[in-house]
Protein backbone atom coordinates (compact mmCIF):
# COMPACT_ATOMS: atom_id res chain seq x y z
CA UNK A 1 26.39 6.32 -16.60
CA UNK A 2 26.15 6.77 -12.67
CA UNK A 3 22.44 5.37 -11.30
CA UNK A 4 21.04 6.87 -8.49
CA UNK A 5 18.22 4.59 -8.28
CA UNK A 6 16.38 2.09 -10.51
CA UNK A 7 12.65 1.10 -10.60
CA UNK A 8 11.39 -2.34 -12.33
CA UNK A 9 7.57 -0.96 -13.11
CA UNK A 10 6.67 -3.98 -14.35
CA UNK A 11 5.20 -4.84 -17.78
CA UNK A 12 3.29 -2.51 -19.53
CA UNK A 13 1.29 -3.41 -22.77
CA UNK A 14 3.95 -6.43 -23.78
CA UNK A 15 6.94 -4.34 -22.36
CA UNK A 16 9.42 -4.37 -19.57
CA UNK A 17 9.44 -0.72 -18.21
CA UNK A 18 11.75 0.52 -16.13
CA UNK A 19 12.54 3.92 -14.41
CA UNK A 20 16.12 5.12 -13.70
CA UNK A 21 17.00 8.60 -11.54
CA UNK A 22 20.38 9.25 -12.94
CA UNK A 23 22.69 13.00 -12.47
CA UNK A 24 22.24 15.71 -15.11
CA UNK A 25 26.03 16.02 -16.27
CA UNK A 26 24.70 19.45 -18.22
CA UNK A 27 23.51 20.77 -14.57
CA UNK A 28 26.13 23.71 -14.14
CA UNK A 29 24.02 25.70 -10.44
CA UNK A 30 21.12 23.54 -10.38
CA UNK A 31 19.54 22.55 -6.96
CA UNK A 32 17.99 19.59 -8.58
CA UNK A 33 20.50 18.01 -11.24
CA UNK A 34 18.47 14.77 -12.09
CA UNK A 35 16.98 13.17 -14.60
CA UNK A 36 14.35 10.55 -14.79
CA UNK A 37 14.73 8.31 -17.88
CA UNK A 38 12.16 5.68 -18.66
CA UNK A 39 12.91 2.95 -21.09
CA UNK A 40 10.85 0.11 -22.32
CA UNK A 41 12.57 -2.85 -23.54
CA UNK A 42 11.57 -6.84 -24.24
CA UNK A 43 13.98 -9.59 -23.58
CA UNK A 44 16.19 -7.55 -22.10
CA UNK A 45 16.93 -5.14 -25.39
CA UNK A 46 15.67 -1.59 -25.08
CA UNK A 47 13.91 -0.42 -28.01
CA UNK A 48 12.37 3.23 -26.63
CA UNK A 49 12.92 5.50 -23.87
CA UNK A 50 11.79 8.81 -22.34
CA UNK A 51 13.34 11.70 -20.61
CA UNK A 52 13.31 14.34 -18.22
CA UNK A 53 15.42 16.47 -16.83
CA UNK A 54 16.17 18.99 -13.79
CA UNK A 55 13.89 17.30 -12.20
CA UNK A 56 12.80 18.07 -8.27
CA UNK A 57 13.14 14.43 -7.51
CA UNK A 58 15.66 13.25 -4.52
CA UNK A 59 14.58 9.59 -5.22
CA UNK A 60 11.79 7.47 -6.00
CA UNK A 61 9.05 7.91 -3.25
CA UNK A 62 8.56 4.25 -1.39
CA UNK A 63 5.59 3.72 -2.76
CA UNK A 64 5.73 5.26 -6.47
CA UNK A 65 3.11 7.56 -5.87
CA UNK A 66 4.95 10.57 -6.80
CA UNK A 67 6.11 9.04 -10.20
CA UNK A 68 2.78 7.32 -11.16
CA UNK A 69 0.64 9.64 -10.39
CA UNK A 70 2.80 13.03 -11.85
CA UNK A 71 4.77 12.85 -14.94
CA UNK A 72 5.09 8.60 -14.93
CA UNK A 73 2.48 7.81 -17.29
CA UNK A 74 3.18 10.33 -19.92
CA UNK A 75 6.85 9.51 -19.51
CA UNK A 76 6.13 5.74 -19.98
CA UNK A 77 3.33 6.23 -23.00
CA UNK A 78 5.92 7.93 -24.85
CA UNK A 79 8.76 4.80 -23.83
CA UNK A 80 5.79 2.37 -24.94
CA UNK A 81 5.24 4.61 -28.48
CA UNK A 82 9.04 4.84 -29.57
CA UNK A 83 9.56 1.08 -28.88
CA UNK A 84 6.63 0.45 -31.14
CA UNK A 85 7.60 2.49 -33.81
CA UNK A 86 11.30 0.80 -33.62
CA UNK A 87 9.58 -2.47 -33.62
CA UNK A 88 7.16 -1.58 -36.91
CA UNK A 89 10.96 -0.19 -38.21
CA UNK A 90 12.56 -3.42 -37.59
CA UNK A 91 9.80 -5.80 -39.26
CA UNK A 92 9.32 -3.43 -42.15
């Protein structure tokens, strides 16, 4: 997968999150073909992620403000609740 741009957004509630601005493939006439994926992950292995798509985003803002204060924190609440619920699947 091409990456535009990567974010490290530190650790969030015992996980590594990080946000990556990658192409939308399926984007046939789209002005904005992105897509923002958010994963969280410990030691390195990813255990739940988030996504949106045609997005309106060029690139991270410099300062995050964009991300964290639009659709960031839903995006990475939902990354934090599918890597719990793959965690409680893999100690069941």
């Amino acid at each position: 997968m091409y990456i535009i741009e990567t974010r490290d957004l530190g650790t969030i509630e015992g996980f590594d999150i990080k946000a990556t601005l990658v192409p939308d493939d399926d984007a046939e006439d789209s002005e904005s073909p992105y897509g923002v994926i958010v994963t969280a992950s410990k030691q390195g292995i990813n255990l739940g992620s988030d996504s949106l798509w045609m997005t309106d985003a060029q690139g991270f803002d410099d300062d995050g403000e964009d991300f964290m204060h639009g659709y960031g924190p839903d995006m990475i609440a939902a990354a934090i609740d599918a890597a719990q619920a793959k965690l409680g699947e893999l100690t069941a």
